[in-house]
Protein backbone atom coordinates (compact mmCIF):
# COMPACT_ATOMS: atom_id res chain seq x y z
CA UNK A 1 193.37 170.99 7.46
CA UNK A 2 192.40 174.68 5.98
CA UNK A 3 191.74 174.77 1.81
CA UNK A 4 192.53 178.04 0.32
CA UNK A 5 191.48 178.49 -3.41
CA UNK A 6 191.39 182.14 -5.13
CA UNK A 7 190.77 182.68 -8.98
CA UNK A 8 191.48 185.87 -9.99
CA UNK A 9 190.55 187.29 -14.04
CA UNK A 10 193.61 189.02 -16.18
CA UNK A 11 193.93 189.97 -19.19
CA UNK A 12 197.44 189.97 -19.29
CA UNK A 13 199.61 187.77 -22.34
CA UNK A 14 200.74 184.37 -21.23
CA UNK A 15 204.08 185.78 -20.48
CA UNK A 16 203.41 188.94 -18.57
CA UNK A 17 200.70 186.05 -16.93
CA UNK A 18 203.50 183.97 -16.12
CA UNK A 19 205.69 186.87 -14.50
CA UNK A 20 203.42 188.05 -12.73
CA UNK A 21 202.68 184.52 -10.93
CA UNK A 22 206.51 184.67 -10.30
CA UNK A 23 206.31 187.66 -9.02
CA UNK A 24 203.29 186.90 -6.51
CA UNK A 25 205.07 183.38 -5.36
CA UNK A 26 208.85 185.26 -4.74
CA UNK A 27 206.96 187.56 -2.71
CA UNK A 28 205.20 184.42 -1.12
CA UNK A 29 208.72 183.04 -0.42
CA UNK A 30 210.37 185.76 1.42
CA UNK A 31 207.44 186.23 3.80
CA UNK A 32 206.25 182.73 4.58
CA UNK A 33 209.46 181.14 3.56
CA UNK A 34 207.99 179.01 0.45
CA UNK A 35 210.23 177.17 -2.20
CA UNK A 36 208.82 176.40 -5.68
CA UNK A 37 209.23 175.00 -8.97
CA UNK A 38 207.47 175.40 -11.94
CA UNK A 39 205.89 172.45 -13.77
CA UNK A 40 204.69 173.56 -17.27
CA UNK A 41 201.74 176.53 -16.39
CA UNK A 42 201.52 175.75 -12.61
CA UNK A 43 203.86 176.83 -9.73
CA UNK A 44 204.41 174.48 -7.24
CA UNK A 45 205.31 175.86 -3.35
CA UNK A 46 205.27 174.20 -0.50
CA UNK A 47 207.18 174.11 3.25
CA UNK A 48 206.37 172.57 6.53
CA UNK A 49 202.45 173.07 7.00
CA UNK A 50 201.25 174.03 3.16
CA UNK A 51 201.24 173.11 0.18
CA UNK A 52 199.52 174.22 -3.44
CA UNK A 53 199.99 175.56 -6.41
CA UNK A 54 199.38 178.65 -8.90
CA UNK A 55 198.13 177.70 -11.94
CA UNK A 56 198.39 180.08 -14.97
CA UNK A 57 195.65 180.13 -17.99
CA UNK A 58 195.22 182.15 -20.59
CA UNK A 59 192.28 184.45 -18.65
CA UNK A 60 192.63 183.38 -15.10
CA UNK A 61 195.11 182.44 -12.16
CA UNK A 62 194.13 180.45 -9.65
CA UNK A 63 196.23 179.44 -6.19
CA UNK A 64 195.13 176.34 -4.13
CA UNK A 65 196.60 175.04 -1.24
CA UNK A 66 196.51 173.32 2.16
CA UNK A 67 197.21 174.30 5.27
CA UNK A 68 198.49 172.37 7.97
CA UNK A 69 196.90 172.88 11.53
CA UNK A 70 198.77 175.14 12.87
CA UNK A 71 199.09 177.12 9.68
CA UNK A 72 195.24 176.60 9.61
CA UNK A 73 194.90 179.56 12.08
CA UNK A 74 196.47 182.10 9.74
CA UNK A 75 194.58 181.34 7.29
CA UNK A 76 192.45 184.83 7.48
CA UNK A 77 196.16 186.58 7.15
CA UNK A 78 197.38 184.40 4.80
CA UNK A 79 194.61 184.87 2.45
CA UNK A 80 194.97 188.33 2.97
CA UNK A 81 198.59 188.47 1.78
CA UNK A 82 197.51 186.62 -1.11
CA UNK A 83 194.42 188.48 -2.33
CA UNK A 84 196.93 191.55 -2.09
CA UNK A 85 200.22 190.51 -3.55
CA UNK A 86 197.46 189.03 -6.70
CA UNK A 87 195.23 192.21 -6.69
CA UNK A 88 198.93 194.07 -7.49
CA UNK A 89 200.40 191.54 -10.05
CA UNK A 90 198.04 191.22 -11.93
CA UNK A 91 197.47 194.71 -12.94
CA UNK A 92 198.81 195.26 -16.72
CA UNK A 93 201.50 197.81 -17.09
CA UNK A 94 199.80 200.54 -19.11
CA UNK A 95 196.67 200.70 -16.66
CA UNK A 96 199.06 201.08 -13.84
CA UNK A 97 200.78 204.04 -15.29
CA UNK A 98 197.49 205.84 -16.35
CA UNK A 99 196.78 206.78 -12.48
CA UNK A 100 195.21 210.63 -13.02
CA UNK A 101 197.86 213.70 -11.52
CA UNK A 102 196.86 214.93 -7.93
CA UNK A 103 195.20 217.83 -8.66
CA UNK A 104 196.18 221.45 -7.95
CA UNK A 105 195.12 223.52 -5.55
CA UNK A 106 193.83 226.75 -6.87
CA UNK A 107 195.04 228.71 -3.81
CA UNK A 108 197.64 231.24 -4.44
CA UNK A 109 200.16 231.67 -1.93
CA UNK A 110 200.26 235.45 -0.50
């Protein structure tokens, strides 16, 4: 069997914390077909060859699982998917919308 385990820091509220863990784990579902549940501040997924869970705190997220053998050989990809569907979740709203304007160029047209 393959562990995966990834904490990520927020400093999001509990509920945009919360949404944002739903967010990741729908995600989660419709590309590795994963069903969950919540139980109080952790999500629960699981399907033939993993299962874990995304816990929710008050600073931190973190996601643990197992992976089956087969499974075990994705893990590289999986983690990838993971890190990325986290590293966009996670962001608060109002950072997200600050991104800077492309700049001009200062070339007139002739």
């Amino acid at each position: 069997m393959s562990d995966i385990d990834i904490r990520r820091k927020h400093s999001l509220t509990p509920a945009q914390a919360r949404e944002a863990a739903e967010k990741v784990a729908r995600q989660l579902k419709r590309e590795f077909a994963l069903q969950y549940r919540w139980e109080g501040t952790s999500l629960h997924f699981e399907r033939a060859g993993v299962d874990g869970t995304l816990t929710v705190d008050a600073r931190e997220v973190r996601l643990r699982a197992k992976l089956g053998l087969l499974l075990g050989f994705l893990k590289p990809q999986i983690e990838g998917k993971v890190h990325e569907h986290l590293d966009e979740a996670l962001v608060p709203t109002q950072i997200a919308a600050r991104k800077p304007a492309a700049k001009k160029s200062g070339r007139r047209k002739v």
